[in-house]
Protein backbone atom coordinates (compact mmCIF):
# COMPACT_ATOMS: atom_id res chain seq x y z
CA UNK A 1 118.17 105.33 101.33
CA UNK A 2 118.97 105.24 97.57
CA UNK A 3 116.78 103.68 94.89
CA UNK A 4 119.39 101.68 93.27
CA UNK A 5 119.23 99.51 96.66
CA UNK A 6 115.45 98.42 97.24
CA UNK A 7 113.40 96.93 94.45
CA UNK A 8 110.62 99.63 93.21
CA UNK A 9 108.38 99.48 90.24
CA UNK A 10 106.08 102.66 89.25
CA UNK A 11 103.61 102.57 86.44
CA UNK A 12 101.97 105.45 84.19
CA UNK A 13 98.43 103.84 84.78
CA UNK A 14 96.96 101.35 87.27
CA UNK A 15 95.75 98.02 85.23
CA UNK A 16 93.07 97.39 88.40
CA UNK A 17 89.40 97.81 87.99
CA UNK A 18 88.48 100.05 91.10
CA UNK A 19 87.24 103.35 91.07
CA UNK A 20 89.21 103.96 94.51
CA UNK A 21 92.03 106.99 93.71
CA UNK A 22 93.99 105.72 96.70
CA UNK A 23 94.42 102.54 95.67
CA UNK A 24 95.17 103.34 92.16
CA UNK A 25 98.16 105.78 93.11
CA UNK A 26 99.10 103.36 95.78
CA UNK A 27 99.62 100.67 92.90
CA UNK A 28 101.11 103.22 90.50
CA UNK A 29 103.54 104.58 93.19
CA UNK A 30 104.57 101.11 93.68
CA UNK A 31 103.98 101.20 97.69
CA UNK A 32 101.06 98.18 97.14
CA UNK A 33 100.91 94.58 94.76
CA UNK A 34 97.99 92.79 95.31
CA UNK A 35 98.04 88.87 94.88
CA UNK A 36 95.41 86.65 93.23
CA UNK A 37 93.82 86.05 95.98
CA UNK A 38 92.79 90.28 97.17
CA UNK A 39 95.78 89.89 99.57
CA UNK A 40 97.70 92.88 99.42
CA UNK A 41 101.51 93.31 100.38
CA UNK A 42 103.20 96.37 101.07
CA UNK A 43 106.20 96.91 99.45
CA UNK A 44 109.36 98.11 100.57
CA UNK A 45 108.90 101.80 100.47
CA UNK A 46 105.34 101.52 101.16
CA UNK A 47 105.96 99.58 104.59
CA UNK A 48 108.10 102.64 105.62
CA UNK A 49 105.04 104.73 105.18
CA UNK A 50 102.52 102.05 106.81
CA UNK A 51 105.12 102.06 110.01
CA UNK A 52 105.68 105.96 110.34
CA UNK A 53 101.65 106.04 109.87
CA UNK A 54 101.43 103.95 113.03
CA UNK A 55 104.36 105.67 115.09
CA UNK A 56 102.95 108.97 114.12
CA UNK A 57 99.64 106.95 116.44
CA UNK A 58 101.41 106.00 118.68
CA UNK A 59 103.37 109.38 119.52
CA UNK A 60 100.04 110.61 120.50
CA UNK A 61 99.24 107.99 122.85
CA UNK A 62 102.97 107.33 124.79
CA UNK A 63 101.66 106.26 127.71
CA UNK A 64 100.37 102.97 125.70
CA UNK A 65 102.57 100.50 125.94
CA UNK A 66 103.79 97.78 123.40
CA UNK A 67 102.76 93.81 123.42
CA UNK A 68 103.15 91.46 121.14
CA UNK A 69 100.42 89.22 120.31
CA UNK A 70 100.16 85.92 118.42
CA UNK A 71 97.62 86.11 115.58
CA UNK A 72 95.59 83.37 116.87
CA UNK A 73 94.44 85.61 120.63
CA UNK A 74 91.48 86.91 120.55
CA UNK A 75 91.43 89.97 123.57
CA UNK A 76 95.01 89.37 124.94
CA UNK A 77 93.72 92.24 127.25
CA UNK A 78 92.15 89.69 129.18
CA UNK A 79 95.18 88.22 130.25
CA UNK A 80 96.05 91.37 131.90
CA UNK A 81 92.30 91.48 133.09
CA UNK A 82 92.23 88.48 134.94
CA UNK A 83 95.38 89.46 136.88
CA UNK A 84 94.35 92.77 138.06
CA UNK A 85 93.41 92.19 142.00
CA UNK A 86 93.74 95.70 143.05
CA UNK A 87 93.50 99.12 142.35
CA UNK A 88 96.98 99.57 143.04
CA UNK A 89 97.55 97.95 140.08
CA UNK A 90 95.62 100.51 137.75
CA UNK A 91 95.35 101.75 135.65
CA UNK A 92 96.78 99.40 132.54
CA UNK A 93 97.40 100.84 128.71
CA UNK A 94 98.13 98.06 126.11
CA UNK A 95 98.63 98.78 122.93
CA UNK A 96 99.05 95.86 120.15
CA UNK A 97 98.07 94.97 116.58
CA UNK A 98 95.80 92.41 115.45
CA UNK A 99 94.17 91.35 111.82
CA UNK A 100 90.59 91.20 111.15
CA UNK A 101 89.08 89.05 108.48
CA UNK A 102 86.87 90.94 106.52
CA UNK A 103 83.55 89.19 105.16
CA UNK A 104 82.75 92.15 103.27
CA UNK A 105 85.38 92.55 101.81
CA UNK A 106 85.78 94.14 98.13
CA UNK A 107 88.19 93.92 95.50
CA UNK A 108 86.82 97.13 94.33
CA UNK A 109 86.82 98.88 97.44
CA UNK A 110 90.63 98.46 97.91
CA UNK A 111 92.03 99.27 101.22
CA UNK A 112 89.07 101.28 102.12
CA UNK A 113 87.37 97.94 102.50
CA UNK A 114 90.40 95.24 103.00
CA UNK A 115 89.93 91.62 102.91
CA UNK A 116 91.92 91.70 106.56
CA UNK A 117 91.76 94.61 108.17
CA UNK A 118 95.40 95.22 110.23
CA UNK A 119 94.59 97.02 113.31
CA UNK A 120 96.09 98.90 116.06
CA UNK A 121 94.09 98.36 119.34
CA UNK A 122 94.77 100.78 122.59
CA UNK A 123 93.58 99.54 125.31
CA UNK A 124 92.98 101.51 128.74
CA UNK A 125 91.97 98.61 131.95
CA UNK A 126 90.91 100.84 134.19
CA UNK A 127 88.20 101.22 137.54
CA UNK A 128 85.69 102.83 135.65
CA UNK A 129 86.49 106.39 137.37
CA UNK A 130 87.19 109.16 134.99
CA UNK A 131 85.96 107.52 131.97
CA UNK A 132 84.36 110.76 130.83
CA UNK A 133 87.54 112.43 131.23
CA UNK A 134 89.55 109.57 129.37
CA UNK A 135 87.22 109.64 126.28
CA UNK A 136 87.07 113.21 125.44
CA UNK A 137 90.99 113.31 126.04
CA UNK A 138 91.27 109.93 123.54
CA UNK A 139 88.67 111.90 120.73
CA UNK A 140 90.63 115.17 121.16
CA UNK A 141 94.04 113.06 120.47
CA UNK A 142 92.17 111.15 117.65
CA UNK A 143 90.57 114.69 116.11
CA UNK A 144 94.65 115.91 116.43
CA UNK A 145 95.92 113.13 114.06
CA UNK A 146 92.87 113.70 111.76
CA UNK A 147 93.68 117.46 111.49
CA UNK A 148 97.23 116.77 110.89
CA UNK A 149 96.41 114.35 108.29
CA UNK A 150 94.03 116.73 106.72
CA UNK A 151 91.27 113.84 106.84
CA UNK A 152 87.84 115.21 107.08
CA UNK A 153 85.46 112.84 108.86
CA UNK A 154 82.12 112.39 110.55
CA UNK A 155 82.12 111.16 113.72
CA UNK A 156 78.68 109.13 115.59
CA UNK A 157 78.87 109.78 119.24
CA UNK A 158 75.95 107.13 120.05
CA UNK A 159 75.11 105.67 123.55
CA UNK A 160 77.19 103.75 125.87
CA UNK A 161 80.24 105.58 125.14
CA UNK A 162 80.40 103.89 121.61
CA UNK A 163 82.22 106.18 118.81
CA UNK A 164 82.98 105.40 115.13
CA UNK A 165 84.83 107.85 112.96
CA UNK A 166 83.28 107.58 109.35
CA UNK A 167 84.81 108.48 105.71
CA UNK A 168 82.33 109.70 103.08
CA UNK A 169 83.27 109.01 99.30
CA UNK A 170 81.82 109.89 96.18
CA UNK A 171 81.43 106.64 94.64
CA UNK A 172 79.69 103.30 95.89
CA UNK A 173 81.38 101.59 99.21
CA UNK A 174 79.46 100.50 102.47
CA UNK A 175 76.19 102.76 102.59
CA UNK A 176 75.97 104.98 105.57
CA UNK A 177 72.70 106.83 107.76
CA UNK A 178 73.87 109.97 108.71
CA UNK A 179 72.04 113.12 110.44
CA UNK A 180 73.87 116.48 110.28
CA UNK A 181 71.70 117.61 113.06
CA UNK A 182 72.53 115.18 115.91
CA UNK A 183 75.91 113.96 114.48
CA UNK A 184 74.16 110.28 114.45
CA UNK A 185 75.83 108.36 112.11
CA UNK A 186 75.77 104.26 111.35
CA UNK A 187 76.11 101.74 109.05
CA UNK A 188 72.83 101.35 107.26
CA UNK A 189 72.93 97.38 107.96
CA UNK A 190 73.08 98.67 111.88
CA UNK A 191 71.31 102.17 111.84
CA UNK A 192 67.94 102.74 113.32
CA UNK A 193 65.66 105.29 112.39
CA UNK A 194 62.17 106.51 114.50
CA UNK A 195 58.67 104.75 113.77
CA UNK A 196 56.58 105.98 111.26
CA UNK A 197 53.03 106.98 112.97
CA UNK A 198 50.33 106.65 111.39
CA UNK A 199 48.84 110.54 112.11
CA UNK A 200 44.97 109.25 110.62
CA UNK A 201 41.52 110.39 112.33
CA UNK A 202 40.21 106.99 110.67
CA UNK A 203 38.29 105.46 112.77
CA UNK A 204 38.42 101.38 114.05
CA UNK A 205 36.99 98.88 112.49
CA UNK A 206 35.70 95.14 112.88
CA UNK A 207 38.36 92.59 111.41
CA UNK A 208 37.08 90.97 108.51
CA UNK A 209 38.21 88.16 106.44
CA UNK A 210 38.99 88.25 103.03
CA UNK A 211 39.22 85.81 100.03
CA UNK A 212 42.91 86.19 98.71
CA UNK A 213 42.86 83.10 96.20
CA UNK A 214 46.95 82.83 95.41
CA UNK A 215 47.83 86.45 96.53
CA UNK A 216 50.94 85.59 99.06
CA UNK A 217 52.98 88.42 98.53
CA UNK A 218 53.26 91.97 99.19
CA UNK A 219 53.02 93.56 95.75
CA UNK A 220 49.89 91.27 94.40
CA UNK A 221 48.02 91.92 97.68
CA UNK A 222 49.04 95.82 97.59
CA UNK A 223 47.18 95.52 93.98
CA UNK A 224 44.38 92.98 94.67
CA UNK A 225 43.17 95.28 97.20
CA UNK A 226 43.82 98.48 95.93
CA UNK A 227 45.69 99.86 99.33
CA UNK A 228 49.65 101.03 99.98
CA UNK A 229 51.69 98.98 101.19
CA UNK A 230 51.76 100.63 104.51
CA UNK A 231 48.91 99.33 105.72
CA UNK A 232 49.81 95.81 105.65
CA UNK A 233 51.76 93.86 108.40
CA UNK A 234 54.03 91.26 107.06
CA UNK A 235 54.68 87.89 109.54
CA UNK A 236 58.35 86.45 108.76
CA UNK A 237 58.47 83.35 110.36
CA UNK A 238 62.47 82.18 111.74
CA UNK A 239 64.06 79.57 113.32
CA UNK A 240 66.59 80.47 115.95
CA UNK A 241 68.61 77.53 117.00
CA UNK A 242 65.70 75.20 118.12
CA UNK A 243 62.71 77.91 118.73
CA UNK A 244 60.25 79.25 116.23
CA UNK A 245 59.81 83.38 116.10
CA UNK A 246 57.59 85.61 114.25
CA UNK A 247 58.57 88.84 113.47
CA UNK A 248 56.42 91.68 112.32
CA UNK A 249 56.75 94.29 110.22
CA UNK A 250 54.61 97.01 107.99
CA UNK A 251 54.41 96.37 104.73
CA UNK A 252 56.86 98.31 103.06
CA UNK A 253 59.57 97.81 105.45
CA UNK A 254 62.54 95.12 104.61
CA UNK A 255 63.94 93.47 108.12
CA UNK A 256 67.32 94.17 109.42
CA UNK A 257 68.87 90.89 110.43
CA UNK A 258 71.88 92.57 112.52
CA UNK A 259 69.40 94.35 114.92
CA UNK A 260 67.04 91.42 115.45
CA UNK A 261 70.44 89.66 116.14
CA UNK A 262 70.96 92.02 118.78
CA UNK A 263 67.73 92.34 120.15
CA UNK A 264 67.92 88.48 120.19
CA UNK A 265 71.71 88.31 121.52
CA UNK A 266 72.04 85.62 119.10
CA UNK A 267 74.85 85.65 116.49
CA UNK A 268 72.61 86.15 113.06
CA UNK A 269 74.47 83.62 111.85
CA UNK A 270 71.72 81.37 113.96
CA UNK A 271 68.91 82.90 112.55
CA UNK A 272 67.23 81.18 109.24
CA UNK A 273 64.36 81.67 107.59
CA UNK A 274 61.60 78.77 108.52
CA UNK A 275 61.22 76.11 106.08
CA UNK A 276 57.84 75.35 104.86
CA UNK A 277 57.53 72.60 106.96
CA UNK A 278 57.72 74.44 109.75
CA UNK A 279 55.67 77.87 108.28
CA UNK A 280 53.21 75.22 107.89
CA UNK A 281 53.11 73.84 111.42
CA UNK A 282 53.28 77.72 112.79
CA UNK A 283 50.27 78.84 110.39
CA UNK A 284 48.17 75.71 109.51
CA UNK A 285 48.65 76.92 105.24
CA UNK A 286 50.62 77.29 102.33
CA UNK A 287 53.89 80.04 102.37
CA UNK A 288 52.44 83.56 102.32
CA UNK A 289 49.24 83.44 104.51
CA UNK A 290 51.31 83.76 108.01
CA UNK A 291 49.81 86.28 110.30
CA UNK A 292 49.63 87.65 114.07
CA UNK A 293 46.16 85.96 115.01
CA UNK A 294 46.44 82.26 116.12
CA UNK A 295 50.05 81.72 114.90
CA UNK A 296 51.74 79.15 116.59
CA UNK A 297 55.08 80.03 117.43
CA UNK A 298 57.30 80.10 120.44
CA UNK A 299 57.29 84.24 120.53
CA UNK A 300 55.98 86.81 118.39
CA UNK A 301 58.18 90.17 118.15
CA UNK A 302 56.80 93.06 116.82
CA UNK A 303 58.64 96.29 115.18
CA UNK A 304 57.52 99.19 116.99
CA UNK A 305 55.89 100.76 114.31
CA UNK A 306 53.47 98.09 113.83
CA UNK A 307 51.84 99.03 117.03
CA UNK A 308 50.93 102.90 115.03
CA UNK A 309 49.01 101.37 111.76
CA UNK A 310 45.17 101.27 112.08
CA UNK A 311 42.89 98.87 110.52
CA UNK A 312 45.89 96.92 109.01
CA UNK A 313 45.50 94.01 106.13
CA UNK A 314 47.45 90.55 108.19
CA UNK A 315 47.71 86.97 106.56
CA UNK A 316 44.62 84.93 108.26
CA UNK A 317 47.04 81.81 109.08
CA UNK A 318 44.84 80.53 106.33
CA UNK A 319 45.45 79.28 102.41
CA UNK A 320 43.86 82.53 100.60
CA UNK A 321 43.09 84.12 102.93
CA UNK A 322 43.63 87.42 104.77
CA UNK A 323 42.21 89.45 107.58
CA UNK A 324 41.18 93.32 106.94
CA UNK A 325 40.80 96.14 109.79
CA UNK A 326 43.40 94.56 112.39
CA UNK A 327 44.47 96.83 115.59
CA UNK A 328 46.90 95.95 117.70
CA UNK A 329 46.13 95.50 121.03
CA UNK A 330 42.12 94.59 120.21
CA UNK A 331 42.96 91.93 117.48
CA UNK A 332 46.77 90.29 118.48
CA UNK A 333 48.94 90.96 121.02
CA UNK A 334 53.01 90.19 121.13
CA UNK A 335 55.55 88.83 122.98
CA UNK A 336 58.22 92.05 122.41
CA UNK A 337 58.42 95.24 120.73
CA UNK A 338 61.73 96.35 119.27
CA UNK A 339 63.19 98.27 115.80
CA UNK A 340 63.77 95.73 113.48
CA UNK A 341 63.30 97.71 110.32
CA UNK A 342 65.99 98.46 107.97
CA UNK A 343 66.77 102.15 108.08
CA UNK A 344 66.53 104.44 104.81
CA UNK A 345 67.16 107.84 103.25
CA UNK A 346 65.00 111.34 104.73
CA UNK A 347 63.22 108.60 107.59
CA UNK A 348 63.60 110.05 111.20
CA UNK A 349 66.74 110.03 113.24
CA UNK A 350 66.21 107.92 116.06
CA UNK A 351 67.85 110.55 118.75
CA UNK A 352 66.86 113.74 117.62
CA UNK A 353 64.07 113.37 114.82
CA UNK A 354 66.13 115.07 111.81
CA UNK A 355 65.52 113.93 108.42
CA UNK A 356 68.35 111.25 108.19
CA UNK A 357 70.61 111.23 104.78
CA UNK A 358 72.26 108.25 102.91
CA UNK A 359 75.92 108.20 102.03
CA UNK A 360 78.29 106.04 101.25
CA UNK A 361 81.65 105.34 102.96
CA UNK A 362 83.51 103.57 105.30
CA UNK A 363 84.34 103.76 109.07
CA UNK A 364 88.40 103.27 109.96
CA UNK A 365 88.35 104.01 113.90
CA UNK A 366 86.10 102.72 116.77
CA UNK A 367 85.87 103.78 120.14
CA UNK A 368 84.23 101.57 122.71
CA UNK A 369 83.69 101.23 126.67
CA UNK A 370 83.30 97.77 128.13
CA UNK A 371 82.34 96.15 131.66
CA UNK A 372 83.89 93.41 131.86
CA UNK A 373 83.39 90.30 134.29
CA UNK A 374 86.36 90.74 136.28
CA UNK A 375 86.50 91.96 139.40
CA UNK A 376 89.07 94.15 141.69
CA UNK A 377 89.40 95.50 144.95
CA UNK A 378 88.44 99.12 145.00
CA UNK A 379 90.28 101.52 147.62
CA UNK A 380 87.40 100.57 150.15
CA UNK A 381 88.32 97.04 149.74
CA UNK A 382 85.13 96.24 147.98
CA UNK A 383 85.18 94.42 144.61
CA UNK A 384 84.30 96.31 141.83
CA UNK A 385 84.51 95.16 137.97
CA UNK A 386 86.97 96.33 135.29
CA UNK A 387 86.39 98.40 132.80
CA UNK A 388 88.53 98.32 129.49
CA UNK A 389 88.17 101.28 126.93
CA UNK A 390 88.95 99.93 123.35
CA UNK A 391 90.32 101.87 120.54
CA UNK A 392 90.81 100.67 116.92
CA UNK A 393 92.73 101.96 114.08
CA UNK A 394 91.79 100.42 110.89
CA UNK A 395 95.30 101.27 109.71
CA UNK A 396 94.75 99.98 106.02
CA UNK A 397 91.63 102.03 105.45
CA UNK A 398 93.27 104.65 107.07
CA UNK A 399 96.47 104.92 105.13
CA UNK A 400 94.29 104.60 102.24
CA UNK A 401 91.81 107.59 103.63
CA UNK A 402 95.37 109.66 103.89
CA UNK A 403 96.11 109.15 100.03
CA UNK A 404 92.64 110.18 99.34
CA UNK A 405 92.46 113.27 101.03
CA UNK A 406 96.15 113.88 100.13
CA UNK A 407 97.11 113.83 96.13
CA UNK A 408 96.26 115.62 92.77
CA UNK A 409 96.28 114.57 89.37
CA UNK A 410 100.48 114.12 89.36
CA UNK A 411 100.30 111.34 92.59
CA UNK A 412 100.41 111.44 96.67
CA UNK A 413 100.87 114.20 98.44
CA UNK A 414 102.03 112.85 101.81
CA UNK A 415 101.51 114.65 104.59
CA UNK A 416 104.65 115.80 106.83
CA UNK A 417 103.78 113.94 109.55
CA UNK A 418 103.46 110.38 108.11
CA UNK A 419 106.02 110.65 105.18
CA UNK A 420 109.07 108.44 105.95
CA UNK A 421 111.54 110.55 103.81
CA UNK A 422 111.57 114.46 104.50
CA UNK A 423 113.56 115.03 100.69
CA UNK A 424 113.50 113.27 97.44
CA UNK A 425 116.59 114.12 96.23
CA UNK A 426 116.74 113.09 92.29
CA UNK A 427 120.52 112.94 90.13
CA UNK A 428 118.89 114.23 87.15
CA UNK A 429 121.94 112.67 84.79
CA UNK A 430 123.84 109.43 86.54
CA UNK A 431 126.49 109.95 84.11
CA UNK A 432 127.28 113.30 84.93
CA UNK A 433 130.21 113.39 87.47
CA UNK A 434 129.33 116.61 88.82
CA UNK A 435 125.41 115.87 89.08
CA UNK A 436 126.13 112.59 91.49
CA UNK A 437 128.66 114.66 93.45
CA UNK A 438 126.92 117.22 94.31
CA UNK A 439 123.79 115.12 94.60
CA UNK A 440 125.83 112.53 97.15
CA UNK A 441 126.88 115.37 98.89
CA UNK A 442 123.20 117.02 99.05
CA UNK A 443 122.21 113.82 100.47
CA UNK A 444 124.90 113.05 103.20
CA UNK A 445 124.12 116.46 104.41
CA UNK A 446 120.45 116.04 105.10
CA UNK A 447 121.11 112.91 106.34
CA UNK A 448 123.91 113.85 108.75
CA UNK A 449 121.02 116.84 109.92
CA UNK A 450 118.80 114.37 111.18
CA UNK A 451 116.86 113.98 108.07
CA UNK A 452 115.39 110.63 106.34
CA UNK A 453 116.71 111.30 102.35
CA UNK A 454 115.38 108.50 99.45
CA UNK A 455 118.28 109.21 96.81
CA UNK A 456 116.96 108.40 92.90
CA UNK A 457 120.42 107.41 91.58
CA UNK A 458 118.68 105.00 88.87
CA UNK A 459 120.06 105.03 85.07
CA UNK A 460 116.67 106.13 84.08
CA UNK A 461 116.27 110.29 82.34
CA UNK A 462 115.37 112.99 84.54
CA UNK A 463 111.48 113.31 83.35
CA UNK A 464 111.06 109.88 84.23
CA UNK A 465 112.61 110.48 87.88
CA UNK A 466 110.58 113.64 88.13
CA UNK A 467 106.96 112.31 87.15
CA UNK A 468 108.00 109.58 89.88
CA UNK A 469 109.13 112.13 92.47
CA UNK A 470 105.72 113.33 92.32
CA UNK A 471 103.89 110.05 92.53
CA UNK A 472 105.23 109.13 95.34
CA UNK A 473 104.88 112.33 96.86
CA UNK A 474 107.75 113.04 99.69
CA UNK A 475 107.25 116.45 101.04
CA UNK A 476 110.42 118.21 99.49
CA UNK A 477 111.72 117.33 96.29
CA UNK A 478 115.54 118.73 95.01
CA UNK A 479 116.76 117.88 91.70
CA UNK A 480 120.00 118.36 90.67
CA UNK A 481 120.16 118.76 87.05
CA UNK A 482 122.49 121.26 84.31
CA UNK A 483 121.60 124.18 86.20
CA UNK A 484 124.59 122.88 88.67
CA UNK A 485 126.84 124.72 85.90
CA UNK A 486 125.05 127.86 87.81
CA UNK A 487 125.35 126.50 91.04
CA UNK A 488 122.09 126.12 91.22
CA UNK A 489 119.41 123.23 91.74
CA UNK A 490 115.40 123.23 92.30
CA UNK A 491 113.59 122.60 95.01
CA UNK A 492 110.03 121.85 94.82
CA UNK A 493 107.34 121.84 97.76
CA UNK A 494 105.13 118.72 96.98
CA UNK A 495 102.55 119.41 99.20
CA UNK A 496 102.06 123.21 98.03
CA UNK A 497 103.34 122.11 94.17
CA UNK A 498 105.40 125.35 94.40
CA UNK A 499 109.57 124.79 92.92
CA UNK A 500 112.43 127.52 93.20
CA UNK A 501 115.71 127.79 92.25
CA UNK A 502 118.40 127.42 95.32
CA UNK A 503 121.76 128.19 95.63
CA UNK A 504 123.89 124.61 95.79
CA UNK A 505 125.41 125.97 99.50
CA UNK A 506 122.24 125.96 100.38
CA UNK A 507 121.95 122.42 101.04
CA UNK A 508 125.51 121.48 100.51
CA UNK A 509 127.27 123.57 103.55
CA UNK A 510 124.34 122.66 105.93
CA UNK A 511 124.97 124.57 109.02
């Protein structure tokens, strides 16, 4: 492919405000333009790259087979699921892309956090047999293209089969919980963390009101009554669709709204904060007295480590008031016990205790396991359900992720295995007959070898063509410049920033 015959545009700086490397190079190398809107569109020589990034995928899983979806099916794999009658028919390997609106979505963040997210989806329909086998051979293919890619990752193998690969970075992006020990790793808006236990020899006590005259939150009552924070329980008061909850937490805790959701198996999008009308109604006062004693709601969960704090300060469902010395179990009782609380920094992990850590990054492939409703007959001829095990390549984030771990301070340093062109072949003077000869004939060569060649044949000088070679960062780069008069030219490793000087037959009499 020559230059001359695609549009490209490179720039000495990036003009966006990000603090991403990736994207900036991306911009710079002129693979990415972004449109008013955060859309992004790859260019021409950066949708070369995208595709051999998802070949390079899909060479490790072959026996996944291509469909093509419309952008408005959801789970297209449940056409094929529905069909399935036997296990004759098994097992099934899909493979397709899809796009993924992204509500988090950051300018900022780039393609490490994409307004859509373009993703290839594997999918294995299968009898639920083997599925130990099928996941450790799907993470060892997946580890594979990491180590090729040079991407170093942390991986959270949780339960239920559920796997996300995760990519630290050094600056701000989605926060993650991580714990070396166990490998645990989640999103901190998803991650749980053990219950704090209150280790005290104190003693129980007798509840006892207390005048709180206009003390309704937190931080006035931690200082009216002189106590931390942890031994206060907090009532927040929801409405989920057409029901009233109470949730309770300690003190210091802030809730997470994606693992009530769960608990709840109600989108969170369904979950509100009460009004006052109805805090009223539930508590019989003003907005800040709500407590566990009396309230009138339609359930009252608890988080777990509510259960742990002794003698704890509660609203008295009362206008300035509160209750002192309240024990669960002797005092209130609740509907359910769950984790509700948000997860932070050197807290417990939940599976093996460790001190958890907070980091920041974002996760680009998923690995899940799902029973489905439908049904087949086994090879006893009794029905059994399907079972469909889901992989996801977040193929923006992790074509960004590649340029990250891949470049120094001249551009991209593209990996072998996901650069469309295998030489960079630059006419250092377009004017020079014997330059764009030999160049041409460089070129045809490699090309007639089997190799994919991007010719710079532009009017532009050769220090211009260079600093571009390098930006773009194709594994070998040969310039032909005035050493020709030598019969030489010079050949520079990208990756390994390491140039010699080469005899012309070298690449001109290709054997």
């Amino acid at each position: 492919m020559k230059l001359n015959d695609i549009y490209i545009k490179t720039y000495k700086q990036s003009p966006l405000d990000t603090q991403v490397e990736s994207l900036n190079l991306l911009y710079r190398s002129g693979f990415l333009k972004y449109l008013e809107d955060g859309s992004y569109v790859y260019t021409i020589l950066g949708n070369l790259f995208f595709k051999e990034l998802e070949n390079f995928i899909k060479e490790k899983f072959k026996d996944y087979k291509d469909i093509s979806v419309s952008h408005t099916i959801c789970n297209p794999e449940n056409v094929f699921n529905n069909e399935i009658k036997s296990y004759k028919e098994l097992p099934v390997k899909l493979a397709y892309k899809s796009f993924l609106k992204n509500d988090e979505y950051k300018f900022k963040d780039g393609l490490l956090n994409p307004k859509v997210d373009n993703v290839l989806n594997l999918i294995d329909i299968g009898n639920g047999e083997d599925i130990d086998f099928k996941i450790k051979t799907i993470k060892e293919n997946v580890d594979q293209i990491l180590s090729h890619l040079n991407i170093k990752f942390i991986k959270s193998d949780n339960k239920n089969y559920k796997t996300k690969y995760f990519y630290k970075t050094s600056y701000p992006l989605k926060e993650i919980i991580s714990c070396e020990n166990c490998g645990y790793n989640d999103y901190k808006i998803k991650a749980k963390s053990c219950p704090e236990k209150e280790l005290s020899t104190e003693q129980i006590k007798e509840k006892e009101y207390i005048y709180t005259p206009n003390i309704g939150s937190i931080d006035e009552l931690e200082k009216f009554l002189d106590i931390s924070s942890t031994k206060l329980i907090k009532t927040l008061i929801f409405k989920c669709e057409e029901k009233i909850i109470a949730v309770l937490l300690r003190g210091d805790r802030a809730l997470n709204i994606n693992l009530l959701s769960e608990f709840l198996n109600l989108p969170k999008e369904k979950i509100t904060m009460a009004d006052e009308e109805d805090i009223k109604k539930a508590t019989n006062a003003k907005v800040g007295f709500a407590g566990p004693i009396g309230i009138k709601v339609d359930k009252v969960l608890a988080d777990e480590e509510v259960l742990y704090i002794k003698n704890a300060v509660v609203g008295a469902n009362k206008t300035d008031y509160h209750i002192k010395n309240v024990n669960y179990n002797k005092d209130f009782t609740v509907d359910d016990i769950g984790n509700f609380k948000l997860a932070s920094e050197n807290e417990k992990c939940i599976n093996c205790s460790s001190q958890l850590k907070l980091e920041n990054g974002t996760s680009f492939i998923d690995i899940d396991v799902i029973k489905t409703k439908y049904t087949h007959l086994n090879s006893q001829g009794k029905e059994e359900n399907l079972y469909n095990i889901k992989v996801k390549f977040y193929l923006d984030r992790l074509f960004s992720i590649i340029v990250e771990e891949n470049k120094d301070e001249y551009g991209i340093k593209w990996p072998k295995d996901v650069s469309y062109f295998d030489y960079h072949v630059i006419i250092g003077n377009i004017k020079n007959e014997n330059e764009v000869k030999v160049s041409l004939n460089i070129y045809n060569n490699l090309k007639d070898k089997g190799y994919n060649v991007l010719l710079d044949d532009r009017k532009e000088r050769i220090g211009f063509k260079f600093k571009d070679s390098e930006l773009i960062g194709i594994p070998k780069i040969i310039v032909v410049g005035k050493e020709i008069e030598n019969n030489l030219i010079e050949v520079k490793d990208r990756i390994g920033n390491v140039s010699i000087k080469e005899d012309i037959t070298t690449f001109t009499s290709l054997e």
